[in-house]
C-alpha atoms as a PDB file:
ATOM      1  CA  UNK A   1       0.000   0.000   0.000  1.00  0.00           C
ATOM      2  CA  UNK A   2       1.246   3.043  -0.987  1.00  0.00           C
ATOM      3  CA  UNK A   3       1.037   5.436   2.643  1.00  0.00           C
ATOM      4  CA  UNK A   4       0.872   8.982   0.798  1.00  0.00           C
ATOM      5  CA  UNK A   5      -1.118  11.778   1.394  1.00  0.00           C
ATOM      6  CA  UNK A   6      -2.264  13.799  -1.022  1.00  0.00           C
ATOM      7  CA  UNK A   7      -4.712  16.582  -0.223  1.00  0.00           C
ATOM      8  CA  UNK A   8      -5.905  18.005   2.982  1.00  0.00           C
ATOM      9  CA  UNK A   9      -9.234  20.630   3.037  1.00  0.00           C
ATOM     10  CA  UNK A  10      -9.901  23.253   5.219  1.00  0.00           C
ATOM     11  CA  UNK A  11     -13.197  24.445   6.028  1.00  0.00           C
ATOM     12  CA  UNK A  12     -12.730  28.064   6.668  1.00  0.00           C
ATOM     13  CA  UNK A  13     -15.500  30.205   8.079  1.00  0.00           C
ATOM     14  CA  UNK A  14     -13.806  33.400   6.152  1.00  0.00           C
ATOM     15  CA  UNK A  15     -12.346  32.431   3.122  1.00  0.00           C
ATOM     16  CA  UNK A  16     -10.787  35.798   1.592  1.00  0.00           C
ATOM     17  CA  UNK A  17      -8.768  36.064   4.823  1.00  0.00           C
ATOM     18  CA  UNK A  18      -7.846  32.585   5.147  1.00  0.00           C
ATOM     19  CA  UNK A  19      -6.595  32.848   1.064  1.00  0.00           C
ATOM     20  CA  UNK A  20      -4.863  36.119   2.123  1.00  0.00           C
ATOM     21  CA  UNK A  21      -2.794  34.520   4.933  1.00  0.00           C
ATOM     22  CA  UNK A  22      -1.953  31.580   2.914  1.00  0.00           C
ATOM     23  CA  UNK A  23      -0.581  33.829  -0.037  1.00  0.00           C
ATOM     24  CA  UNK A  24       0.450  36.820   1.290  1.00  0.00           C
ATOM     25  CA  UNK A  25       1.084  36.164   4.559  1.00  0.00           C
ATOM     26  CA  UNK A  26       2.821  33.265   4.255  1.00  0.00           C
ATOM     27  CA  UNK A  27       3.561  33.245   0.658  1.00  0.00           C
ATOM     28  CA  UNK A  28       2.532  30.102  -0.481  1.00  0.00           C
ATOM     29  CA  UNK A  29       1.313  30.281  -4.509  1.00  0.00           C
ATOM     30  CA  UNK A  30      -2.109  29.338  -5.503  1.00  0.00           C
ATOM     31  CA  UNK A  31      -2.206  26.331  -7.725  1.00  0.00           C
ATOM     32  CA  UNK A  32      -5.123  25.899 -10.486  1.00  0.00           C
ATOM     33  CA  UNK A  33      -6.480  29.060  -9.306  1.00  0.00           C
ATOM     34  CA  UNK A  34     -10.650  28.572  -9.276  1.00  0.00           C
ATOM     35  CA  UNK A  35     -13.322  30.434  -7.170  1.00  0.00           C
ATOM     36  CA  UNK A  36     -14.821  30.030  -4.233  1.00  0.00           C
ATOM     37  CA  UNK A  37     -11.622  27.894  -3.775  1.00  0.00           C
ATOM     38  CA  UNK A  38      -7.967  27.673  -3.127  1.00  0.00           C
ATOM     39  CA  UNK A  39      -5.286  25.532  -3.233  1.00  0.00           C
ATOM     40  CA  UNK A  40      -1.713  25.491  -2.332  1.00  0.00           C
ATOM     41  CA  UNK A  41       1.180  22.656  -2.623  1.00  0.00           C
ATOM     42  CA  UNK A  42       2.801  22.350   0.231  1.00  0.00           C
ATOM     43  CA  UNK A  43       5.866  19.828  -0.157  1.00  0.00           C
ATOM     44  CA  UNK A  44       3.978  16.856  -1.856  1.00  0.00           C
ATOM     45  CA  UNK A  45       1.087  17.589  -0.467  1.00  0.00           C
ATOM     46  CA  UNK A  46      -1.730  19.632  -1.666  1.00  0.00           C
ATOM     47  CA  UNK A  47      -3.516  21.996   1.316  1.00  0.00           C
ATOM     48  CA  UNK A  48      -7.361  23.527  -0.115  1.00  0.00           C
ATOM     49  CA  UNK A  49      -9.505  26.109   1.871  1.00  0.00           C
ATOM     50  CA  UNK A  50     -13.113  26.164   1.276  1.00  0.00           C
ATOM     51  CA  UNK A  51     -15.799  27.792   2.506  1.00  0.00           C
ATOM     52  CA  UNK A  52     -16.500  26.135   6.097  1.00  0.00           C
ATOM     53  CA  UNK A  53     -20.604  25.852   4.849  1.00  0.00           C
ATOM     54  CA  UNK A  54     -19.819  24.640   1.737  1.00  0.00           C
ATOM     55  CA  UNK A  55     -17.600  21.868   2.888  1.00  0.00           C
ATOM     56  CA  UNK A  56     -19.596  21.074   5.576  1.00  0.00           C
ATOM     57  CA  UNK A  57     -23.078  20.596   2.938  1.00  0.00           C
ATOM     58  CA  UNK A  58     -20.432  18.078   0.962  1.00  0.00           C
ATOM     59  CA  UNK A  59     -19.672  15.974   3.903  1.00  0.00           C
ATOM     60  CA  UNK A  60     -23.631  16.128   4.817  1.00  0.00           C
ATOM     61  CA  UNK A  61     -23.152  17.849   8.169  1.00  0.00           C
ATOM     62  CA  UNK A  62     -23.638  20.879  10.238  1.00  0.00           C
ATOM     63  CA  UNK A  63     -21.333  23.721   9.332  1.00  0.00           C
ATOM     64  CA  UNK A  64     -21.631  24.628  12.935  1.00  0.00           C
ATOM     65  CA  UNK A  65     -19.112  22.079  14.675  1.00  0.00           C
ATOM     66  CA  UNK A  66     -18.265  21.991  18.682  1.00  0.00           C
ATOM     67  CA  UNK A  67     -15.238  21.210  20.010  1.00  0.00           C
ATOM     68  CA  UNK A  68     -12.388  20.026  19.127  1.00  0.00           C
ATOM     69  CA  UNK A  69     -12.269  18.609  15.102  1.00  0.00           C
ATOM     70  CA  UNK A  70      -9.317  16.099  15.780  1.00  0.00           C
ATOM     71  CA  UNK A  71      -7.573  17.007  13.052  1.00  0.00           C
ATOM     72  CA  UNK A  72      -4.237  19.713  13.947  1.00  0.00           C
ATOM     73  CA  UNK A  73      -1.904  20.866  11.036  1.00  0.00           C
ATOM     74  CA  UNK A  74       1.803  22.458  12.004  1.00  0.00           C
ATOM     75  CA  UNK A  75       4.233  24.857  10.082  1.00  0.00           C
ATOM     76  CA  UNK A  76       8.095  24.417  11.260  1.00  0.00           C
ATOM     77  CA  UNK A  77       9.208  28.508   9.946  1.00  0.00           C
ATOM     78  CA  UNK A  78      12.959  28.718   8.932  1.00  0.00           C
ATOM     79  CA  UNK A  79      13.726  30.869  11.665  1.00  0.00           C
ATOM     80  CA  UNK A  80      12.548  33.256  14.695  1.00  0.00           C
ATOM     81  CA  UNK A  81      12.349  36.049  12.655  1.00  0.00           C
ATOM     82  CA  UNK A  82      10.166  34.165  10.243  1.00  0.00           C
ATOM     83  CA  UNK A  83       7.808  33.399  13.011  1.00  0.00           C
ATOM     84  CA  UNK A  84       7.142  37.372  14.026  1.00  0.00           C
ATOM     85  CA  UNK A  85       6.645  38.112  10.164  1.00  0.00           C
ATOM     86  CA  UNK A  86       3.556  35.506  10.196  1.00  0.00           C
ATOM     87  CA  UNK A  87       2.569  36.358  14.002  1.00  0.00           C
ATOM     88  CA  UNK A  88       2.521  40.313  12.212  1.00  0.00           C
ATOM     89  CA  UNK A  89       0.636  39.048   9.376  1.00  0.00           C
ATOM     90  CA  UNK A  90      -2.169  37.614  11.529  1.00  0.00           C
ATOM     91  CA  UNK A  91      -2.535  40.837  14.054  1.00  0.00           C
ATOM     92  CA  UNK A  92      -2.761  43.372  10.602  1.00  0.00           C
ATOM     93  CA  UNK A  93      -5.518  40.763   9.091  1.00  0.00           C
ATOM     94  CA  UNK A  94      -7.020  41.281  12.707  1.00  0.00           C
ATOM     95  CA  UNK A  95      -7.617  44.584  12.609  1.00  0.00           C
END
């Protein structure tokens, strides 16, 4: 069996933000650019955001969710510095 993953999907309850930190924040590229959708490789893997409703309607569930999902995704930064460029990122998309 081949153990490979190949695409994980985020359901994202504001997806112009969430494609905004993804590209500009971090500066990952958008692959096969479509709307209403986004996708970025990410070393082999392929990480989409979608509209949190959306998702939720094609997995037949509630888009409302409690608690904890089970599911936790990291990013290892190249450096310190890296890490309060994306920490800065995230407070100016806050305000």
């Amino acid at each position: 069996m081949n153990q490979h993953l190949h695409l994980i999907t985020l359901g994202v309850r504001d997806f112009e933000a969430s494609k905004k930190f993804y590209a500009e924040t971090l500066g990952w590229k958008i692959s096969r650019p479509q709307e209403g959708i986004a996708f970025f490789q990410a070393g082999g893997v392929v990480l989409g955001i979608y509209p949190r409703e959306l998702l939720a309607e094609d997995a037949l569930t509630s888009p409302e969710g409690s608690g904890f999902s089970g599911i936790t995704l990291a990013y290892n930064a190249q450096s310190e510095s890296e890490v309060d460029e994306i920490i800065a990122g995230l407070e100016i998309q806050k305000a």
